[in-house]
Protein backbone atom coordinates (compact mmCIF):
# COMPACT_ATOMS: atom_id res chain seq x y z
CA UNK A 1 4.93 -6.60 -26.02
CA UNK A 2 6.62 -8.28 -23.20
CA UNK A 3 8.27 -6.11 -20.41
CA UNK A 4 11.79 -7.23 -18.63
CA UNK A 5 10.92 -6.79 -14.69
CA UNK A 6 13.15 -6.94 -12.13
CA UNK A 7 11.30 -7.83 -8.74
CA UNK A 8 12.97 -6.20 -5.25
CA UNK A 9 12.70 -7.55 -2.61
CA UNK A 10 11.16 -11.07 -1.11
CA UNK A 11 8.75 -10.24 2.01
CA UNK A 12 5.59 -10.20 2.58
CA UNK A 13 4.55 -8.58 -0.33
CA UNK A 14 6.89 -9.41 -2.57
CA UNK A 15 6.74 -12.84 -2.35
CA UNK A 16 3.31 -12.23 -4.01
CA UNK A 17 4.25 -9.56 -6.57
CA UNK A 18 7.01 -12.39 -8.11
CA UNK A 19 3.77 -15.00 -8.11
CA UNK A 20 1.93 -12.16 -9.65
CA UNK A 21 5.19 -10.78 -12.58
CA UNK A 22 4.91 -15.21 -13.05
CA UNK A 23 1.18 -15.27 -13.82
CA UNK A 24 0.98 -12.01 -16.03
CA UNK A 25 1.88 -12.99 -19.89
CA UNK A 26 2.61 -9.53 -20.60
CA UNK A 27 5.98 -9.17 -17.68
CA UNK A 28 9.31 -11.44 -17.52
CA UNK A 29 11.06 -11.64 -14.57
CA UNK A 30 14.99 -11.16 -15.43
CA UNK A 31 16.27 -10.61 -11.76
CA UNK A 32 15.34 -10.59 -8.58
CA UNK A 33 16.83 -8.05 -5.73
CA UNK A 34 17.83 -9.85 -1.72
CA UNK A 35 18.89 -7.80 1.21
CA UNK A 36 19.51 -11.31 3.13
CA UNK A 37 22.76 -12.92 1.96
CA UNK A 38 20.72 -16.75 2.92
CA UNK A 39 18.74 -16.01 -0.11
CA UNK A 40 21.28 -14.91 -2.66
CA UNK A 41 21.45 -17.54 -5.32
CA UNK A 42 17.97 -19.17 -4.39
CA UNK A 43 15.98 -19.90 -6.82
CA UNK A 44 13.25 -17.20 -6.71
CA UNK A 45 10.38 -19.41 -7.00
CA UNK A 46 11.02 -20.95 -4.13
CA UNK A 47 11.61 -17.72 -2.46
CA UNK A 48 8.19 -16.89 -3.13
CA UNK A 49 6.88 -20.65 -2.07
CA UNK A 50 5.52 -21.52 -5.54
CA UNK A 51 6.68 -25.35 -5.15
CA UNK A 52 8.63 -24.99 -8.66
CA UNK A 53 11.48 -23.06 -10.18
CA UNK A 54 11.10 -19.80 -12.48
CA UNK A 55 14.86 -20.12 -13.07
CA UNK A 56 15.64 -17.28 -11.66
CA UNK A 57 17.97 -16.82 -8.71
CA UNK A 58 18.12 -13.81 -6.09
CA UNK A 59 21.34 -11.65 -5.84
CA UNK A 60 22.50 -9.24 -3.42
CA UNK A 61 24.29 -7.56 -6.25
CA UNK A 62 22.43 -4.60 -6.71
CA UNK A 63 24.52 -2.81 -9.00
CA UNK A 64 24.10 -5.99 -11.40
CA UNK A 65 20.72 -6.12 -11.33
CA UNK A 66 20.28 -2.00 -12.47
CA UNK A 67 23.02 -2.46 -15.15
CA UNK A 68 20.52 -5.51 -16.85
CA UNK A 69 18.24 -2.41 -17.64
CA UNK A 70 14.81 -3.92 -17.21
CA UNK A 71 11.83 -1.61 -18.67
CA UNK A 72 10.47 -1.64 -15.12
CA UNK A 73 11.54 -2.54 -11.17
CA UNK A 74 8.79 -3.67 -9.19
CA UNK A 75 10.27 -2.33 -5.63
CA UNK A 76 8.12 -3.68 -2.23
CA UNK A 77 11.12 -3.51 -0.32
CA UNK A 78 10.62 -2.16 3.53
CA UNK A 79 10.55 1.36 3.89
CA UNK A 80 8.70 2.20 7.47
CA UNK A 81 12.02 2.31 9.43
CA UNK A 82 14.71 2.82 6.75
CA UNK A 83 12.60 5.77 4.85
CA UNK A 84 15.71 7.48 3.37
CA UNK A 85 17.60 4.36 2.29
CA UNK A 86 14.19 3.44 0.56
CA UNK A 87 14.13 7.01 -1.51
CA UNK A 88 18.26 6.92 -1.91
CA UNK A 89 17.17 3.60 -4.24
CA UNK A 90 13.95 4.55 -5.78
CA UNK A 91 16.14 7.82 -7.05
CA UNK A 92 18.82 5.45 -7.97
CA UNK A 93 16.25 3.20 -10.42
CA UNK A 94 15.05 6.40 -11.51
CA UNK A 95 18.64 8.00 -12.87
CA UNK A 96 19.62 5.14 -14.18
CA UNK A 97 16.14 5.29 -16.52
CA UNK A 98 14.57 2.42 -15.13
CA UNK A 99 10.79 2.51 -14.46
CA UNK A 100 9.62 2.09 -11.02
CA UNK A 101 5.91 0.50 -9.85
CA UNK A 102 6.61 0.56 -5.75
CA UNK A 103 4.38 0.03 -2.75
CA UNK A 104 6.74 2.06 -0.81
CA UNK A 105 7.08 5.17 0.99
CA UNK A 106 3.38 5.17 0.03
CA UNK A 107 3.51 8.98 0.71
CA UNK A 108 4.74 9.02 -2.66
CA UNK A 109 1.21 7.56 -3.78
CA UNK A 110 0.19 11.88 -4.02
CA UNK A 111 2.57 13.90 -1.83
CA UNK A 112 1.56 17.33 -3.33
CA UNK A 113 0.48 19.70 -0.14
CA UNK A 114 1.75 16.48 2.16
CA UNK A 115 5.25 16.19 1.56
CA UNK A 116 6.14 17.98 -1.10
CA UNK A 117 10.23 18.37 0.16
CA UNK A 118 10.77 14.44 0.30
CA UNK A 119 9.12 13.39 -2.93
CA UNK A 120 10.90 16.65 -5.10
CA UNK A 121 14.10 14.34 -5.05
CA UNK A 122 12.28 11.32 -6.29
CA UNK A 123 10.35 13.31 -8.84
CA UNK A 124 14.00 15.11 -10.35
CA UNK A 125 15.71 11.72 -10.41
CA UNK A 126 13.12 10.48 -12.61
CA UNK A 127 12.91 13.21 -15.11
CA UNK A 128 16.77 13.24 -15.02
CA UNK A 129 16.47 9.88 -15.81
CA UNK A 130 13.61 9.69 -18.27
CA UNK A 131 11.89 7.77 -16.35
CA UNK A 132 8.71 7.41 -14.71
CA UNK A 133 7.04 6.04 -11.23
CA UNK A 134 3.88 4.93 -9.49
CA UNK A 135 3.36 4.06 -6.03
CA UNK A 136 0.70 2.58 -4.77
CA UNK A 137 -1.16 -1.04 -3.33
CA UNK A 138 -4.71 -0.93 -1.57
CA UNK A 139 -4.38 0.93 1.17
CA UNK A 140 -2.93 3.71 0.79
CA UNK A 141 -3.62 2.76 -3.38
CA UNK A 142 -6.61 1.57 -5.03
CA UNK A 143 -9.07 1.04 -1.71
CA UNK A 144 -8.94 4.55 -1.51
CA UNK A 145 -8.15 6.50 -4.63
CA UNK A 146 -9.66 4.68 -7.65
CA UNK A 147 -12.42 2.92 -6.43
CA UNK A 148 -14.05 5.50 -3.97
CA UNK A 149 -13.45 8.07 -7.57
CA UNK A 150 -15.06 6.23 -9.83
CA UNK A 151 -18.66 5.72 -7.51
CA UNK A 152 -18.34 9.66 -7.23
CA UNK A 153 -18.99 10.10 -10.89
CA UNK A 154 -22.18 8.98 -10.30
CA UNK A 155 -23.19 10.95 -8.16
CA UNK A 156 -25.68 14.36 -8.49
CA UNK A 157 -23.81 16.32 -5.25
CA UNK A 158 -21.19 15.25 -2.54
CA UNK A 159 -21.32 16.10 0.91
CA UNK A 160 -18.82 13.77 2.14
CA UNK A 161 -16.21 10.82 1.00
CA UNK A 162 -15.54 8.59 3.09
CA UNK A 163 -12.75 5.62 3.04
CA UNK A 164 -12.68 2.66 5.66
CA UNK A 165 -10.10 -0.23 6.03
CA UNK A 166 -12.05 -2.73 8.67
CA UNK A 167 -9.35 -5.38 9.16
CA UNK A 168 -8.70 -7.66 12.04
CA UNK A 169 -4.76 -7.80 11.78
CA UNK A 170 -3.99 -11.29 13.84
CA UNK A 171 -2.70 -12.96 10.98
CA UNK A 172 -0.57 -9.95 9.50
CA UNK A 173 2.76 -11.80 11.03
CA UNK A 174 4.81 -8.70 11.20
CA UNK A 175 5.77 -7.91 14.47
CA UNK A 176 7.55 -4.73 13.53
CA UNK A 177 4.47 -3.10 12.39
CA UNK A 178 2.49 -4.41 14.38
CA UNK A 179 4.01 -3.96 18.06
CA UNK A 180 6.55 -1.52 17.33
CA UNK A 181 4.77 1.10 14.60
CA UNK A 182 1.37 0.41 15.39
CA UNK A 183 1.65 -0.17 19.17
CA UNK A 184 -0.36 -3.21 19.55
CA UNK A 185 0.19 -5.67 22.65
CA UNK A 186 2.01 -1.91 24.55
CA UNK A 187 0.78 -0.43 27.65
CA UNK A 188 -2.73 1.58 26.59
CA UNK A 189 -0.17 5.13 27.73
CA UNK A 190 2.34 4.58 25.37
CA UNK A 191 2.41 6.16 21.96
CA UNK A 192 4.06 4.71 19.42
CA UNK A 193 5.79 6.15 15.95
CA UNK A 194 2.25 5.62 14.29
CA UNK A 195 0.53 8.26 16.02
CA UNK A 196 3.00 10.73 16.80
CA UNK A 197 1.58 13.65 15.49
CA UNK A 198 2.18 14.63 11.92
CA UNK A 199 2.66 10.64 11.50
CA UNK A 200 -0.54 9.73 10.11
CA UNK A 201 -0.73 12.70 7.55
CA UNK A 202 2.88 11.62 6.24
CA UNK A 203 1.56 7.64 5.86
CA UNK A 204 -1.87 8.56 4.55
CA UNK A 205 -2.44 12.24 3.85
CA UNK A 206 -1.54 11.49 0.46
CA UNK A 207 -4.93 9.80 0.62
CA UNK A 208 -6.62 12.74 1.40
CA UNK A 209 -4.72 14.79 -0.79
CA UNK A 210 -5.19 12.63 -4.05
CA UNK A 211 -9.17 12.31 -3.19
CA UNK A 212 -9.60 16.29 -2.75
CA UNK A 213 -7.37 16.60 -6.07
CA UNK A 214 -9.81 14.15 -7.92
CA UNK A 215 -12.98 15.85 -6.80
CA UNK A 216 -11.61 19.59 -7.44
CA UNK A 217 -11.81 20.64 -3.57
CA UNK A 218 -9.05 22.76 -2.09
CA UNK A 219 -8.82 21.99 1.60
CA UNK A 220 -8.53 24.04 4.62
CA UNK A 221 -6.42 21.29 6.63
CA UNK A 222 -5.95 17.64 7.23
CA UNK A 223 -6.98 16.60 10.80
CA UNK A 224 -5.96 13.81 12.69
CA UNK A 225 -8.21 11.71 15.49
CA UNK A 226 -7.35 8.15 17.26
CA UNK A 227 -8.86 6.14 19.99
CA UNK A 228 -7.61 2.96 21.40
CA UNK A 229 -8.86 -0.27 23.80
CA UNK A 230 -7.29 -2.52 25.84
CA UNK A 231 -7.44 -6.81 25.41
CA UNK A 232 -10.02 -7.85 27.58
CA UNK A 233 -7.88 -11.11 28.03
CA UNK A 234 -4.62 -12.44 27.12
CA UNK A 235 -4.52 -14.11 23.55
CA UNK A 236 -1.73 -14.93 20.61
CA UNK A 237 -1.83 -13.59 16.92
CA UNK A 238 0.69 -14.98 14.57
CA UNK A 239 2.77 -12.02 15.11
CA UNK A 240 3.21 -12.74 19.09
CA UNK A 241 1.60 -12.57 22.63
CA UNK A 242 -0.88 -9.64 23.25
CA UNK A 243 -1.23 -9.40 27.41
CA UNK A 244 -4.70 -8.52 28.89
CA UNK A 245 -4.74 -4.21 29.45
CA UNK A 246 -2.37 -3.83 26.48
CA UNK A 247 -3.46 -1.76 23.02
CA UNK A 248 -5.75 -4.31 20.98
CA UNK A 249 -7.81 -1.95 18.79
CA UNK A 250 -6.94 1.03 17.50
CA UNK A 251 -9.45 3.40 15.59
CA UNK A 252 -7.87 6.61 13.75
CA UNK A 253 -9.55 9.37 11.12
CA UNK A 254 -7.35 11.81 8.84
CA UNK A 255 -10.62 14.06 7.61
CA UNK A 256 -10.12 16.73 5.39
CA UNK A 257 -11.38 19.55 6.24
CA UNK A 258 -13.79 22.75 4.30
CA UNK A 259 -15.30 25.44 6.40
CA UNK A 260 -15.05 23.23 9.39
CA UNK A 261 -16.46 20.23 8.07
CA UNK A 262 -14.93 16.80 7.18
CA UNK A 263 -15.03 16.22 2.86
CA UNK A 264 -12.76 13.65 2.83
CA UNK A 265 -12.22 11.12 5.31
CA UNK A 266 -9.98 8.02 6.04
CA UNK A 267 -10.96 5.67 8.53
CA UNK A 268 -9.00 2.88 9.42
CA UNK A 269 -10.55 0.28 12.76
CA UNK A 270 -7.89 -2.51 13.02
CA UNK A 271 -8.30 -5.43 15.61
CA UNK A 272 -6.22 -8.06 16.78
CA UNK A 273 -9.93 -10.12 17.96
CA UNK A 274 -13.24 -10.03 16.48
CA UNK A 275 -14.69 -9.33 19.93
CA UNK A 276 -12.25 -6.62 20.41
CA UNK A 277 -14.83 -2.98 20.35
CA UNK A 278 -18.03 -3.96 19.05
CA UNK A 279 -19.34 -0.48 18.74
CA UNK A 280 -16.54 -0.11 16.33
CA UNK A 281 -17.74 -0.25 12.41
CA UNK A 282 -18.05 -3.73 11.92
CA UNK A 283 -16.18 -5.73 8.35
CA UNK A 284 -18.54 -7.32 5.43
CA UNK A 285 -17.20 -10.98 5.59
CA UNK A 286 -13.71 -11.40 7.09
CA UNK A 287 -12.43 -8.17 6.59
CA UNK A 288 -12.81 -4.81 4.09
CA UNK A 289 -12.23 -1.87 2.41
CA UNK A 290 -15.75 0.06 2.23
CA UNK A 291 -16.62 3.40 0.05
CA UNK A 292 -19.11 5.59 1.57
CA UNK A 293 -20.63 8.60 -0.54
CA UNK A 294 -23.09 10.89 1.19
CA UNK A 295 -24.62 12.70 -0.82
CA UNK A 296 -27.60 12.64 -3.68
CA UNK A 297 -27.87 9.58 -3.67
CA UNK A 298 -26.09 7.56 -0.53
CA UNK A 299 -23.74 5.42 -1.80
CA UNK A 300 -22.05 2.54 0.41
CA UNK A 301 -19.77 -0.40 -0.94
CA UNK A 302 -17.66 -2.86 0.34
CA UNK A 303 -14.72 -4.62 -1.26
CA UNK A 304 -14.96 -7.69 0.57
CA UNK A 305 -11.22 -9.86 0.93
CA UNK A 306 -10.54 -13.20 1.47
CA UNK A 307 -7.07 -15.50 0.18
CA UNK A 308 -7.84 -18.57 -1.38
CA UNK A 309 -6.34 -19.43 1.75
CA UNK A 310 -9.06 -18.14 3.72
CA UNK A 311 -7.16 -15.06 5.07
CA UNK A 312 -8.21 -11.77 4.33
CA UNK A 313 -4.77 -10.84 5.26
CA UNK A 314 -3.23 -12.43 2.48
CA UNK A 315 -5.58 -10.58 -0.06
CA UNK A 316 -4.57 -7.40 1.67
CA UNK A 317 -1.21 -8.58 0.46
CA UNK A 318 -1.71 -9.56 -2.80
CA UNK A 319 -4.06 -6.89 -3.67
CA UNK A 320 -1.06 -4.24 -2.92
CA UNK A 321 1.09 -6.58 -5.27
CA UNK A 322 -1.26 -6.96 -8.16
CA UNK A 323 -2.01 -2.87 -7.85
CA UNK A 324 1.15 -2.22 -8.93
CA UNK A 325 2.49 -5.78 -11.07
CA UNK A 326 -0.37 -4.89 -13.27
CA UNK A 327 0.16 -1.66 -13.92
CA UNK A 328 3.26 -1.95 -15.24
CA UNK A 329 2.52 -2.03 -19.00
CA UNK A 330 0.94 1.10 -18.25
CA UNK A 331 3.54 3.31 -16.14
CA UNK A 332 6.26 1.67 -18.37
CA UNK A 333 4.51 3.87 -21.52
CA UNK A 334 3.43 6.80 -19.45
CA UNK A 335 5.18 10.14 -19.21
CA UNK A 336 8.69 10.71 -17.19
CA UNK A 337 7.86 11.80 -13.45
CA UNK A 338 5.78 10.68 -10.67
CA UNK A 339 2.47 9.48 -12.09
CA UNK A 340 -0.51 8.81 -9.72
CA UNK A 341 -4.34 7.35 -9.90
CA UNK A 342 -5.35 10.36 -11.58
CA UNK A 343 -2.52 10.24 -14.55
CA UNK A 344 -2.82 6.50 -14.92
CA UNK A 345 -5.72 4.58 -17.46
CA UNK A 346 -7.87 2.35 -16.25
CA UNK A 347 -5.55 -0.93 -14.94
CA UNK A 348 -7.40 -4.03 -15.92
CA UNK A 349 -6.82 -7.88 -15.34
CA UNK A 350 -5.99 -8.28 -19.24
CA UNK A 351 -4.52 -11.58 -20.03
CA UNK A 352 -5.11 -12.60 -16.46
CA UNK A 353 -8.69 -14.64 -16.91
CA UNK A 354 -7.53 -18.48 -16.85
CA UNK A 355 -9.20 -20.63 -19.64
């Protein structure tokens, strides 16, 4: 069976989701969703810098696009700083019947206990509409909810789960995150929207949520903890200029908490340098997500990344994509609602292996 996609949007990661939709036998791409009016009637291949033409071109029409009825929207359209415009059209898909795979508001990836109020809209537009979603990527997505699951099942007891992303973000070029969410390349007393409190439970406490779900624990509270560090020197990522005594690192932990002790844990050490807080956990290769189980046994693996490019960012990137263009088949056929990691089967590479 082949299933009619439309793809939304044409950034960062969705320039990789369309090469993705292209390389998967089992999707066709009927339509293709542009916020910038430059791009409407562009071919989308080129949109997505695949040096050829899938003959299909972009529209700003988004009314169009939802009236062509595709089994399934693939929607990695910006959501950080336009959070209720990004829900107003995820609950628009979802009425209409249309199946949504989305890497945005990744809150949505399991808000139960986080933020139950904003997803309760989302979830009644799609069994209004028949209709079912899944939101998800790496991180918050697979780094974090499938992969650390599946090493707990072989496990004898648990004493603590624990999720790292170790990522040096220089070549993420997206200043908005970056400088204006994150607060890297700001004065070290400045606190950005990132860690405002409550902020980091409503971008990843669905990670701690959907882990404490999986493993049957019932937890006492979601904490939150953050250090930072200054450049040592002035330097350029591809995103801009970070000045000497401005934020460069930033370390952060949302632990769940039993009892007064940490179950489930998300650590996340970003850099903008490789020299930038040594004492921080250090990446396997260029960059990684890493599982660690403590326990009976000790379990520890990394998910190493790296672009045939030689990025790690861009496999950051396309990993979100392919989390969610693959699963398709599979949220297409499951039940009306909001599905998650826990609802979904196992989401192979079928039909991907080149011969």
């Amino acid at each position: 069976m082949t299933y009619r996609v439309v793809q939304w949007s044409t950034g960062n990661v969705g320039v990789h989701a369309i090469a993705g939709i292209d390389a998967n036998p089992a999707l066709e791409l009927i339509g293709c969703f542009v916020s910038n009016p430059e791009k409407d009637g562009v071919d989308v291949g080129r949109l997505a810098n695949l040096g050829r033409d899938l003959g299909v071109t972009a529209t700003t029409d988004a009314d169009a696009l939802i009236a062509m009825k595709p089994d399934c929207i693939v929607h990695t359209a910006w959501a950080d700083s336009r959070l209720l415009e990004a829900l107003d059209d995820l609950k628009k898909f979802l009425n209409a019947g249309i199946n949504v795979v989305s890497s945005s508001p990744v809150f949505l990836q399991y808000p139960w206990g986080v933020a139950d109020g904003l997803a309760q809209p989302v979830v009644d537009a799609a069994l209004a509409g028949g209709a079912s979603i899944f939101v998800n990527g790496v991180d918050p997505g697979f780094g974090n909810d499938q992969l650390p699951l599946v090493i707990t099942g072989i496990s004898e007891y648990i004493d603590e789960v624990r999720c790292y992303e170790i990522l040096n973000y220089a070549t993420y070029n997206q200043a908005e995150v970056l400088f204006d969410i994150m607060g890297f390349a700001q004065p070290m007393d400045h606190v950005p929207m990132l860690l405002q409190p409550g902020v980091p439970t409503l971008a990843w406490g669905s990670v701690i949520a959907q882990l404490a779900a999986g493993l049957g624990v019932e937890l006492d509270s979601i904490d939150e903890w953050y250090e930072r560090v200054p450049a040592p020197f002035d330097f350029e990522v591809d995103a801009g200029p970070v000045k000497e005594g401005t934020v460069a690192g930033l370390h952060f932990e949302l632990r769940g908490m039993v009892n007064g002790k940490a179950v489930v844990v998300l650590e996340h050490v970003t850099r903008l340098h490789d020299d930038i807080a040594p004492e921080w956990p250090q990446p396997a290769g260029e960059g990684c997500y890493r599982v660690k189980v403590t326990g009976e046994p000790i379990y520890t693996v990394d998910m190493q990344l790296l672009g045939t490019d030689g990025d790690h960012n861009t496999a950051g990137l396309k990993a979100t994509a392919m989390r969610i263009v693959n699963a398709v088949p599979a949220v297409v056929a499951g039940k009306p609602g909001l599905l998650t990691a826990l609802d979904l089967p196992l989401i192979t590479g079928k039909g991907l292996v080149r011969t």
